[in-house]
N, C-alpha and C. Protein backbone atom coordinates (compact mmCIF):
# COMPACT_ATOMS: atom_id res chain seq x y z
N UNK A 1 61.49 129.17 -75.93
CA UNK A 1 60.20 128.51 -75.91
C UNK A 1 60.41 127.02 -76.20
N UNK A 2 59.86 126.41 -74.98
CA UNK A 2 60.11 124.57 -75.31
C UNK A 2 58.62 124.04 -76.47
N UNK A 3 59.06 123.20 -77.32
CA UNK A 3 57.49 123.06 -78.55
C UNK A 3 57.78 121.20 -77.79
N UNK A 4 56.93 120.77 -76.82
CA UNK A 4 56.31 119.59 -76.82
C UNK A 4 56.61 118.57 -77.61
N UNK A 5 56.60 117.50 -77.61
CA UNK A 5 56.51 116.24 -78.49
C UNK A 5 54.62 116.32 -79.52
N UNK A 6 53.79 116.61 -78.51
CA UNK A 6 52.57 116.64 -79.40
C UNK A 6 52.58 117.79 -80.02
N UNK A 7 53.35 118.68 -80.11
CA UNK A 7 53.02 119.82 -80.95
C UNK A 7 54.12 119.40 -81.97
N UNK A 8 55.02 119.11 -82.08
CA UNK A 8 55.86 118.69 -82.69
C UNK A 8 55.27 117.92 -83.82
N UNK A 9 54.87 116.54 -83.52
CA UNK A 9 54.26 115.52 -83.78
C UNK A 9 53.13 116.21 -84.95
N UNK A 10 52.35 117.35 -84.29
CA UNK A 10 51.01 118.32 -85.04
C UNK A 10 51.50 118.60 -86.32
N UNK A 11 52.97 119.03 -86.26
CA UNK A 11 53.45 120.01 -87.72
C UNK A 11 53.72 119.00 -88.65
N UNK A 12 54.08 117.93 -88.10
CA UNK A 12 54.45 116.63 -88.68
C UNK A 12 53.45 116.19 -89.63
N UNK A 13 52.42 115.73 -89.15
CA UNK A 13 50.95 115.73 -89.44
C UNK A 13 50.75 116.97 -90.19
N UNK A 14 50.31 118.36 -90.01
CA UNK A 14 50.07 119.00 -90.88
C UNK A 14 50.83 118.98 -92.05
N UNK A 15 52.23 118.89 -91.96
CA UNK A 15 52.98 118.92 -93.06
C UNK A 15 52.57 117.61 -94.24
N UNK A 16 52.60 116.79 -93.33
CA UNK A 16 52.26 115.41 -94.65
C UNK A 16 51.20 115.21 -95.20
N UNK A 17 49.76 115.52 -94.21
CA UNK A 17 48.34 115.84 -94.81
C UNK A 17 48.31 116.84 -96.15
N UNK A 18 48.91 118.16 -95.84
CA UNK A 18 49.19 119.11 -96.57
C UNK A 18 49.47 118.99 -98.31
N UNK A 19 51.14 118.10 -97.81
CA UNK A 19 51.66 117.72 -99.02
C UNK A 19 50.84 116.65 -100.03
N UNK A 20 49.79 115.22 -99.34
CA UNK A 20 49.12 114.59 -100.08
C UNK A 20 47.95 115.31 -100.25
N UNK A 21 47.53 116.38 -100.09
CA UNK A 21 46.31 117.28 -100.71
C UNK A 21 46.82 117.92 -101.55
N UNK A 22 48.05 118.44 -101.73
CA UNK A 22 48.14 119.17 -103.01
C UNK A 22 48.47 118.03 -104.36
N UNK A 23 48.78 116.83 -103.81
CA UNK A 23 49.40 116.08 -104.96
C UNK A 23 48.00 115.59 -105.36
N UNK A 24 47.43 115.12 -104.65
CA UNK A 24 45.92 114.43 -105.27
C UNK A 24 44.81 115.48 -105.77
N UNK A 25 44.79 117.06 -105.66
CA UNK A 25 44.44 117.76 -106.50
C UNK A 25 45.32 118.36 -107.54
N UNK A 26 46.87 118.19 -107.59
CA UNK A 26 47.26 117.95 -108.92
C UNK A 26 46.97 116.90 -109.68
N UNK A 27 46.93 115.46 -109.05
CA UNK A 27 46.84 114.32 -110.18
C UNK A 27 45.47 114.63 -110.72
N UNK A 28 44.31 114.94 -109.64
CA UNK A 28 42.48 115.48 -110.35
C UNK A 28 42.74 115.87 -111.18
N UNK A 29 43.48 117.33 -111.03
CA UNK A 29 43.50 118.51 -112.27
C UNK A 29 44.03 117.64 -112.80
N UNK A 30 45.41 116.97 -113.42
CA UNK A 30 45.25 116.46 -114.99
C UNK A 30 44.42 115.33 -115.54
N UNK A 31 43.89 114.86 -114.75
CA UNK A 31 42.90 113.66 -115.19
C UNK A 31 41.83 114.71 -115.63
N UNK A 32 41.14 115.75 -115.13
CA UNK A 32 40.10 116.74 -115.45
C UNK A 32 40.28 117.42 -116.46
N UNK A 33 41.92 117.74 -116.45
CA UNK A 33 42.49 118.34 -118.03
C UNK A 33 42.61 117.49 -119.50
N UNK A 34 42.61 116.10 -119.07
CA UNK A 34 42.83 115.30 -120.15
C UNK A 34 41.11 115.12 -120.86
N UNK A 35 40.08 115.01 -119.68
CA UNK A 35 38.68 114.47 -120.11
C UNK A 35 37.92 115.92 -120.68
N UNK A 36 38.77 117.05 -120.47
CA UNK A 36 37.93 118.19 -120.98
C UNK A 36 38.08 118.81 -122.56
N UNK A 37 37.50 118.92 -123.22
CA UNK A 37 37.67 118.85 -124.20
C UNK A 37 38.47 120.52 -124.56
N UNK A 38 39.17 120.57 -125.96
CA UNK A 38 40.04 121.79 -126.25
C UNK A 38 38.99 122.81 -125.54
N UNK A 39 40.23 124.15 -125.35
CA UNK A 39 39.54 125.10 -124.72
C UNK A 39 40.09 126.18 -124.09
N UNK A 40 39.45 127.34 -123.54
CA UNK A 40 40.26 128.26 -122.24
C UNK A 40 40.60 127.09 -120.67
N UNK A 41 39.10 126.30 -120.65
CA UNK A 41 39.06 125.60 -119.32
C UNK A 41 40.19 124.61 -119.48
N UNK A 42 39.86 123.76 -120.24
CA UNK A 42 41.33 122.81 -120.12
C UNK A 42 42.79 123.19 -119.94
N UNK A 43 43.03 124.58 -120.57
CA UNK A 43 44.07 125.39 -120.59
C UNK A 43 44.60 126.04 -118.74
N UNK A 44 43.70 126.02 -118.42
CA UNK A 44 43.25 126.32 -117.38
C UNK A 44 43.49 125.60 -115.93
N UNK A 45 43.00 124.42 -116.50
CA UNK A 45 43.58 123.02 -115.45
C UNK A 45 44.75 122.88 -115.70
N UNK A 46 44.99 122.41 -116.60
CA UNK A 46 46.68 122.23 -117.28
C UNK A 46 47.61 122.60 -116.86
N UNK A 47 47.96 124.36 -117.10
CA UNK A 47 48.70 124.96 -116.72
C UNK A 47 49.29 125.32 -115.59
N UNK A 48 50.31 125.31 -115.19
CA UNK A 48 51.01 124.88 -113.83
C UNK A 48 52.51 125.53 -113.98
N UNK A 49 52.41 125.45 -112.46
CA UNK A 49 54.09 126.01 -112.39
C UNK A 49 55.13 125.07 -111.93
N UNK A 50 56.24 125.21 -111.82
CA UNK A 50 56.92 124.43 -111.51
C UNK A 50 58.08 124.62 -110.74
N UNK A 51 58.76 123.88 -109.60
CA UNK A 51 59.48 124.60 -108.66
C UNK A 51 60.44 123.22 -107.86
N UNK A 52 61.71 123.42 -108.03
CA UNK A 52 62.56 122.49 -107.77
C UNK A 52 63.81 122.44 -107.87
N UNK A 53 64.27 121.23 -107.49
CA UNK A 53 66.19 121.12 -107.70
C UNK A 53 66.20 120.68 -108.63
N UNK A 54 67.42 120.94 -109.90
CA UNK A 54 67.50 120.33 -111.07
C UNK A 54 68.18 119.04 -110.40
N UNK A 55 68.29 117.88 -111.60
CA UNK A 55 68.57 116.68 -111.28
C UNK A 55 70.17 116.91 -111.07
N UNK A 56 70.73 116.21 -109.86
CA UNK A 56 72.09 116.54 -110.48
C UNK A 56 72.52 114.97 -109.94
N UNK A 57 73.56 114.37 -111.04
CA UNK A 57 74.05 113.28 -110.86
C UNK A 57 75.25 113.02 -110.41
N UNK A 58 75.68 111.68 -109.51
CA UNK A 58 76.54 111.78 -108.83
C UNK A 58 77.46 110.22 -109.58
N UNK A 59 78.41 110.56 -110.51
CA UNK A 59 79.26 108.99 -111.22
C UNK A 59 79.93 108.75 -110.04
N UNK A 60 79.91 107.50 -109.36
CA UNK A 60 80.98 106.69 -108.97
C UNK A 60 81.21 105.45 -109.57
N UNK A 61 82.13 105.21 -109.31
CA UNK A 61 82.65 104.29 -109.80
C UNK A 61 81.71 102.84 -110.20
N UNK A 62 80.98 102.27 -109.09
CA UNK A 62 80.67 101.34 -109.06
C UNK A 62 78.81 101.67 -109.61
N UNK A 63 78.40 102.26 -109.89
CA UNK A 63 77.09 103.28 -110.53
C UNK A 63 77.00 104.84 -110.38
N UNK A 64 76.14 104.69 -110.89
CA UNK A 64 75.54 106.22 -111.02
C UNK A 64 74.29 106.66 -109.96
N UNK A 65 74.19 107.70 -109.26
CA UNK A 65 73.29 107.93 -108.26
C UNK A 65 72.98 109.38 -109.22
N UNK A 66 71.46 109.72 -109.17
CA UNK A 66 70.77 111.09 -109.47
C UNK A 66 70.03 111.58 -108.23
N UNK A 67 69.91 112.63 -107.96
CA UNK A 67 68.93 113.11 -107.03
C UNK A 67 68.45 114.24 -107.55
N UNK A 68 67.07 114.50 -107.12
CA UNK A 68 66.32 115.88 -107.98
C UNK A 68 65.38 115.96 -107.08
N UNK A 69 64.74 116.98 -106.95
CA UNK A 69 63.14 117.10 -106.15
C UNK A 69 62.53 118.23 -106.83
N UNK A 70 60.94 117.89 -107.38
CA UNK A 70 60.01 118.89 -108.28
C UNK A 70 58.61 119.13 -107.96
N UNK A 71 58.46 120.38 -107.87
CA UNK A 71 56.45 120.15 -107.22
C UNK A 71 56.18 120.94 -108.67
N UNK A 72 54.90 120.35 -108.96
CA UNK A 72 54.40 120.91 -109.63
C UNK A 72 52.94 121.33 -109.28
N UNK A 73 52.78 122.71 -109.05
CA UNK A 73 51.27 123.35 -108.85
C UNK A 73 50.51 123.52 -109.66
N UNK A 74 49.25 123.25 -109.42
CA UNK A 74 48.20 124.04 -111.03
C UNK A 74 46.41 124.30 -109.74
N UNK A 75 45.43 124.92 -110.30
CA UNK A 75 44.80 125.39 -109.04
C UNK A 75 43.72 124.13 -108.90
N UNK A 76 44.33 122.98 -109.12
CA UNK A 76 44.02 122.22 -108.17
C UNK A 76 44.03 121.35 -107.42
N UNK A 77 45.98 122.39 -107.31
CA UNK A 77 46.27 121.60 -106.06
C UNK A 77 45.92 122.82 -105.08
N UNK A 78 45.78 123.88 -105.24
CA UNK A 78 45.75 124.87 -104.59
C UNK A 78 44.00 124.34 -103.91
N UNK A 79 43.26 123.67 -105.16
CA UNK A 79 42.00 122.91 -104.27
C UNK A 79 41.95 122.20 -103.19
N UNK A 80 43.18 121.27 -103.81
CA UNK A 80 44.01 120.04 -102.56
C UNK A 80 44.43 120.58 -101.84
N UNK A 81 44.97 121.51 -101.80
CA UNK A 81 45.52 122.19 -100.34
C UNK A 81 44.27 122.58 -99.22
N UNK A 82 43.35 123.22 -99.59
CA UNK A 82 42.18 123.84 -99.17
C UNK A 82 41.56 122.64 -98.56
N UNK A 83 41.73 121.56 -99.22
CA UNK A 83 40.36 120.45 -98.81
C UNK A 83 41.02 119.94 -97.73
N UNK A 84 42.72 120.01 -97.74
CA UNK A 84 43.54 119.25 -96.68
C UNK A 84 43.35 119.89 -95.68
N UNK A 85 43.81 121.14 -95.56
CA UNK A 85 43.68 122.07 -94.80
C UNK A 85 41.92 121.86 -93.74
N UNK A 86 40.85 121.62 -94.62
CA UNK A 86 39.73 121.76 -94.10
C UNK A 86 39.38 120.30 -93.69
N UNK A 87 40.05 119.54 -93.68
CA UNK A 87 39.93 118.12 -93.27
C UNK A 87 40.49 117.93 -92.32
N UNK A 88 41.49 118.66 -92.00
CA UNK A 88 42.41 118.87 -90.47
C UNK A 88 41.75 119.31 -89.60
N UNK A 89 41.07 120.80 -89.97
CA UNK A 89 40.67 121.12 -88.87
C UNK A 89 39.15 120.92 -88.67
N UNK A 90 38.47 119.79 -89.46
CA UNK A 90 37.36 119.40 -89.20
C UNK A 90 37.70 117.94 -88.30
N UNK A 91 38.48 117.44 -88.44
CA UNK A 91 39.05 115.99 -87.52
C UNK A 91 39.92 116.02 -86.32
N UNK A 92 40.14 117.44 -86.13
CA UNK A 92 40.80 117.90 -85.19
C UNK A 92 40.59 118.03 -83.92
């Protein structure tokens, strides 16, 4: 099966829309977690999982290089995902 340049191009786009909807309903949720006062709900926003490469560092000689990559989920990025998701295929 040949996948097009515009379909190509589509996943591209979905993929990066995707990824800045979950990050901007993670950054909400902790700004929403910080302004809510003690609680189950704040506990609630807060809490998150976490999923990634540990950092691993590379000495050469002339510096030091680190590389790492980390997502962190909580449900609202799982909001951000939803709103991305529904912003795609409302502009679509």
């Amino acid at each position: 099966m040949v996948v097009s340049d515009y379909q190509k191009r589509s996943i591209f786009v979905l993929f990066i829309v995707l990824i800045f909807g979950a990050a901007i309903g993670t950054v909400l949720g902790d700004v929403l977690g910080m302004l809510l006062p003690e609680g189950v709900v704040k506990q609630f926003f807060l809490q998150s999982v976490s999923w990634g490469i540990s950092p691993v560092t590379l000495d050469l000689i002339v510096g030091t290089v680190t590389f790492g990559l980390r997502f962190k989920f909580n449900i609202s990025s799982v909001v951000g995902l939803a709103g991305a998701y529904y912003f795609l295929r409302y502009f679509r």
